[in-house]
PDB file of N, CA and C in Angstrom:
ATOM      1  N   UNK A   1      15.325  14.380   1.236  1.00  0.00           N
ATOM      2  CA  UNK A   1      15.091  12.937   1.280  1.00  0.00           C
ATOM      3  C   UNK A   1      15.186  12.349  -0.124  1.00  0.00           C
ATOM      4  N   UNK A   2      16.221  11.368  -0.260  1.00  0.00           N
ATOM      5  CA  UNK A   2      16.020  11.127  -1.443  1.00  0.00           C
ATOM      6  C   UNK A   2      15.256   9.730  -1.665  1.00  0.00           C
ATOM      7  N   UNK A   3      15.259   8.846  -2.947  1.00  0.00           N
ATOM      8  CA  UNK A   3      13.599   8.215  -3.476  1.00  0.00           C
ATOM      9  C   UNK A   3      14.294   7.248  -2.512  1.00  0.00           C
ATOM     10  N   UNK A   4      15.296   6.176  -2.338  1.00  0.00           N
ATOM     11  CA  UNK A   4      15.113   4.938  -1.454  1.00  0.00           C
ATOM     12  C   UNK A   4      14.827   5.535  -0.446  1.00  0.00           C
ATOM     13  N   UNK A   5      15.166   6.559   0.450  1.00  0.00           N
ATOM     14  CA  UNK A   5      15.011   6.729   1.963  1.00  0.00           C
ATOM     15  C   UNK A   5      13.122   6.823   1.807  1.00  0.00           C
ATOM     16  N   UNK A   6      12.802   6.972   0.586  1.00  0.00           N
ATOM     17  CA  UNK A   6      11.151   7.384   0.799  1.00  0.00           C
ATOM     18  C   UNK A   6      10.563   5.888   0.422  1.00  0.00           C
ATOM     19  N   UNK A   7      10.986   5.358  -0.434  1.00  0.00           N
ATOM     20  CA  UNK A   7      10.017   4.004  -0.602  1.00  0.00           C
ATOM     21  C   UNK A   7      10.393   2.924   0.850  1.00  0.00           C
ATOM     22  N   UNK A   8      11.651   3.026   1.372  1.00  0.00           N
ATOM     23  CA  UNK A   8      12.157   2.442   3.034  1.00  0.00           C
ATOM     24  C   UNK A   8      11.092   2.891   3.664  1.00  0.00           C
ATOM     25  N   UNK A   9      10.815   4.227   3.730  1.00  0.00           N
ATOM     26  CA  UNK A   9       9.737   4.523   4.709  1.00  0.00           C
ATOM     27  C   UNK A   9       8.404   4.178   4.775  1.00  0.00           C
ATOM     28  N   UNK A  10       8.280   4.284   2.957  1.00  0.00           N
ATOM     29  CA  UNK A  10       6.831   3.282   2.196  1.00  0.00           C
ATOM     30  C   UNK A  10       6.621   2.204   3.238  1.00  0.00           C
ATOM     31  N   UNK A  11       7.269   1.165   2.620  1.00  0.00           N
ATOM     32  CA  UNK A  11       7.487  -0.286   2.817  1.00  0.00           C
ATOM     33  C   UNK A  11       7.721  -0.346   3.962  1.00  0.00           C
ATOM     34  N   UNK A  12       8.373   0.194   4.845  1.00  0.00           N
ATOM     35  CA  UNK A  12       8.037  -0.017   6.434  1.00  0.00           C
ATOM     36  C   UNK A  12       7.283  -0.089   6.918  1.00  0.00           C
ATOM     37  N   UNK A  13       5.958   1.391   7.131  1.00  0.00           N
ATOM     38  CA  UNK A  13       4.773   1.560   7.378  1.00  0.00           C
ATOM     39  C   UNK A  13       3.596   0.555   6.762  1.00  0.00           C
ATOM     40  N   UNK A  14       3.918  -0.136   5.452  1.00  0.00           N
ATOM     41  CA  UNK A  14       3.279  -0.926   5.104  1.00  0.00           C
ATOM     42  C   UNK A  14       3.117  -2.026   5.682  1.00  0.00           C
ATOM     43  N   UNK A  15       4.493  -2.752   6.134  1.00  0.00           N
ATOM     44  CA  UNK A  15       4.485  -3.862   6.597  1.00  0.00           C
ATOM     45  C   UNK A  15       4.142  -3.537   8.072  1.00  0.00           C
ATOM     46  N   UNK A  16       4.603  -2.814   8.771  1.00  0.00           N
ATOM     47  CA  UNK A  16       4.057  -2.102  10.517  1.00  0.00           C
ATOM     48  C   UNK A  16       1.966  -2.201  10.280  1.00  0.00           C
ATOM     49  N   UNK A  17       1.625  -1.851   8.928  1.00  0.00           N
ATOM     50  CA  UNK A  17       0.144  -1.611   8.659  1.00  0.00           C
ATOM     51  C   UNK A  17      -0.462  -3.378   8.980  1.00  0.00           C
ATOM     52  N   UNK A  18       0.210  -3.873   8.072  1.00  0.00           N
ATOM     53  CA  UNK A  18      -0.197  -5.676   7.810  1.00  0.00           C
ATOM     54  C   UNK A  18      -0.153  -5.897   9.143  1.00  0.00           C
ATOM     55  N   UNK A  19       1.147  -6.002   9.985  1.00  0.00           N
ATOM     56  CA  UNK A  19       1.590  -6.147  10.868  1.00  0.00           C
ATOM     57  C   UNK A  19       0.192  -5.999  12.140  1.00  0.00           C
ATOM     58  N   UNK A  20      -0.167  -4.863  12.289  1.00  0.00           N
ATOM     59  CA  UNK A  20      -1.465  -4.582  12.882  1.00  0.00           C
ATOM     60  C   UNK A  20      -2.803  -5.067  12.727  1.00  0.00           C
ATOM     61  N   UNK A  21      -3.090  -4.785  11.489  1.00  0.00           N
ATOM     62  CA  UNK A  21      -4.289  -5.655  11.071  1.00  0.00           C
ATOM     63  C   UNK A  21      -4.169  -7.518  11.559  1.00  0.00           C
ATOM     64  N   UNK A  22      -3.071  -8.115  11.317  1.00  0.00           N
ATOM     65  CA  UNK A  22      -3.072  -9.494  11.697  1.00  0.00           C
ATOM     66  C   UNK A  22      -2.949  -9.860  13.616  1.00  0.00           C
ATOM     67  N   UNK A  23      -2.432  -8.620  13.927  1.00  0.00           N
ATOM     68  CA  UNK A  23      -2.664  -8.321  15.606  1.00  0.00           C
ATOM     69  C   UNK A  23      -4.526  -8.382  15.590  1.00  0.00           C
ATOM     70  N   UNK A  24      -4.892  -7.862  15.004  1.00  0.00           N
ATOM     71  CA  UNK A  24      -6.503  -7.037  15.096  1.00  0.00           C
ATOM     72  C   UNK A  24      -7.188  -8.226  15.015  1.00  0.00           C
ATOM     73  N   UNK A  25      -6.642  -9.173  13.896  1.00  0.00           N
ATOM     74  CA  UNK A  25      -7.645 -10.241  13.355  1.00  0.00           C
ATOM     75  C   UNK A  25      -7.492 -11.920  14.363  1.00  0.00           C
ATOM     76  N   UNK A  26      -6.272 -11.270  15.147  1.00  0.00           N
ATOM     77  CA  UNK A  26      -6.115 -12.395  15.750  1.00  0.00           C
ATOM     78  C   UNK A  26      -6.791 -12.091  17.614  1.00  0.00           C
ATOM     79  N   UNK A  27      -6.795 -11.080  17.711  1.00  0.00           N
ATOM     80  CA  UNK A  27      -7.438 -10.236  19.229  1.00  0.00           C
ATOM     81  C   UNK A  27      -9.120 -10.692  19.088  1.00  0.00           C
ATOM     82  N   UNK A  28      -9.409 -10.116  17.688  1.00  0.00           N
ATOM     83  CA  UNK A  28     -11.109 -10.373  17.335  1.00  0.00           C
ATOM     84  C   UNK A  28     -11.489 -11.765  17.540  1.00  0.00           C
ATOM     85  N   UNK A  29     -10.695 -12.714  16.780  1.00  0.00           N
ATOM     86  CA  UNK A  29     -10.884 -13.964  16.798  1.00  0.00           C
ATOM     87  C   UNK A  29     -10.869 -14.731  18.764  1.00  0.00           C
ATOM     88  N   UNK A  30      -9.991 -13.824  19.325  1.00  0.00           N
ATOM     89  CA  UNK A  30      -9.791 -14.046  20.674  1.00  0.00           C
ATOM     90  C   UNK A  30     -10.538 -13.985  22.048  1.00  0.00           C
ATOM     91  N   UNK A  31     -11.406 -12.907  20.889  1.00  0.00           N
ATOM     92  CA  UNK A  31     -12.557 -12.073  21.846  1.00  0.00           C
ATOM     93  C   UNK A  31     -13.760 -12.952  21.243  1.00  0.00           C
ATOM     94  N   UNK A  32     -13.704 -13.070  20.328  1.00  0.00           N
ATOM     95  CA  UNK A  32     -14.963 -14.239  20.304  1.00  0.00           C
ATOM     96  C   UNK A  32     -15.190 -15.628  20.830  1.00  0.00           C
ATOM     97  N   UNK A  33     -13.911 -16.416  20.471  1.00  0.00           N
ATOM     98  CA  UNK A  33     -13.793 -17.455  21.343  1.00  0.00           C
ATOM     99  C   UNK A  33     -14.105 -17.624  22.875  1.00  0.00           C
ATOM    100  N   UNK A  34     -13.251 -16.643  23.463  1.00  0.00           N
ATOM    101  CA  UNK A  34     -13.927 -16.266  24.934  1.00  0.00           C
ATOM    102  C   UNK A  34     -15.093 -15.799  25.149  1.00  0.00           C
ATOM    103  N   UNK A  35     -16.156 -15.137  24.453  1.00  0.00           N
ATOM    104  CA  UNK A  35     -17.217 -15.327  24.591  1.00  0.00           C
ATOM    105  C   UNK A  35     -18.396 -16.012  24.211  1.00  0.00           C
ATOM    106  N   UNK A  36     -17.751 -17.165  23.453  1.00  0.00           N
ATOM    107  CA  UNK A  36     -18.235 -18.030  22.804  1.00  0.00           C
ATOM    108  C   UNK A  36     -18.731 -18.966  24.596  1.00  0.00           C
ATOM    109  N   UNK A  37     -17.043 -19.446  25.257  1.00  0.00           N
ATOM    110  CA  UNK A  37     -17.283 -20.250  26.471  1.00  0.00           C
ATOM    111  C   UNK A  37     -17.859 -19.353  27.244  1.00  0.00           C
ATOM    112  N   UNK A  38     -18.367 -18.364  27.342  1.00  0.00           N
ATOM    113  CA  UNK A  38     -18.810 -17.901  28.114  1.00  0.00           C
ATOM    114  C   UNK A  38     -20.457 -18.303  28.673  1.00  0.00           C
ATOM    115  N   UNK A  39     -20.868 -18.655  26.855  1.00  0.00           N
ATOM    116  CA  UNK A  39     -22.444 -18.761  26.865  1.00  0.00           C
ATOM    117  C   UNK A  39     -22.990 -20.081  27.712  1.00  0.00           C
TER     118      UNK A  39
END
């Protein structure tokens, strides 16, 4: 493997990482709201 095929793979997983966390932060925010109307 040489160094671009390894920092491509870096920077992929990185952005796939962000990528998740802003899934996470937007589900949390989703799950509260709905139990916000719930009360």
């Amino acid at each position: 493997m040489d160094i671009v095929e390894k920092s491509n793979i870096f920077y992929k997983s990185k952005i796939m990482l962000l990528t998740l966390q802003k899934y996470n932060d937007i589900f949390h925010l989703y799950k509260y709201i709905k139990c916000d109307e719930t009360h």
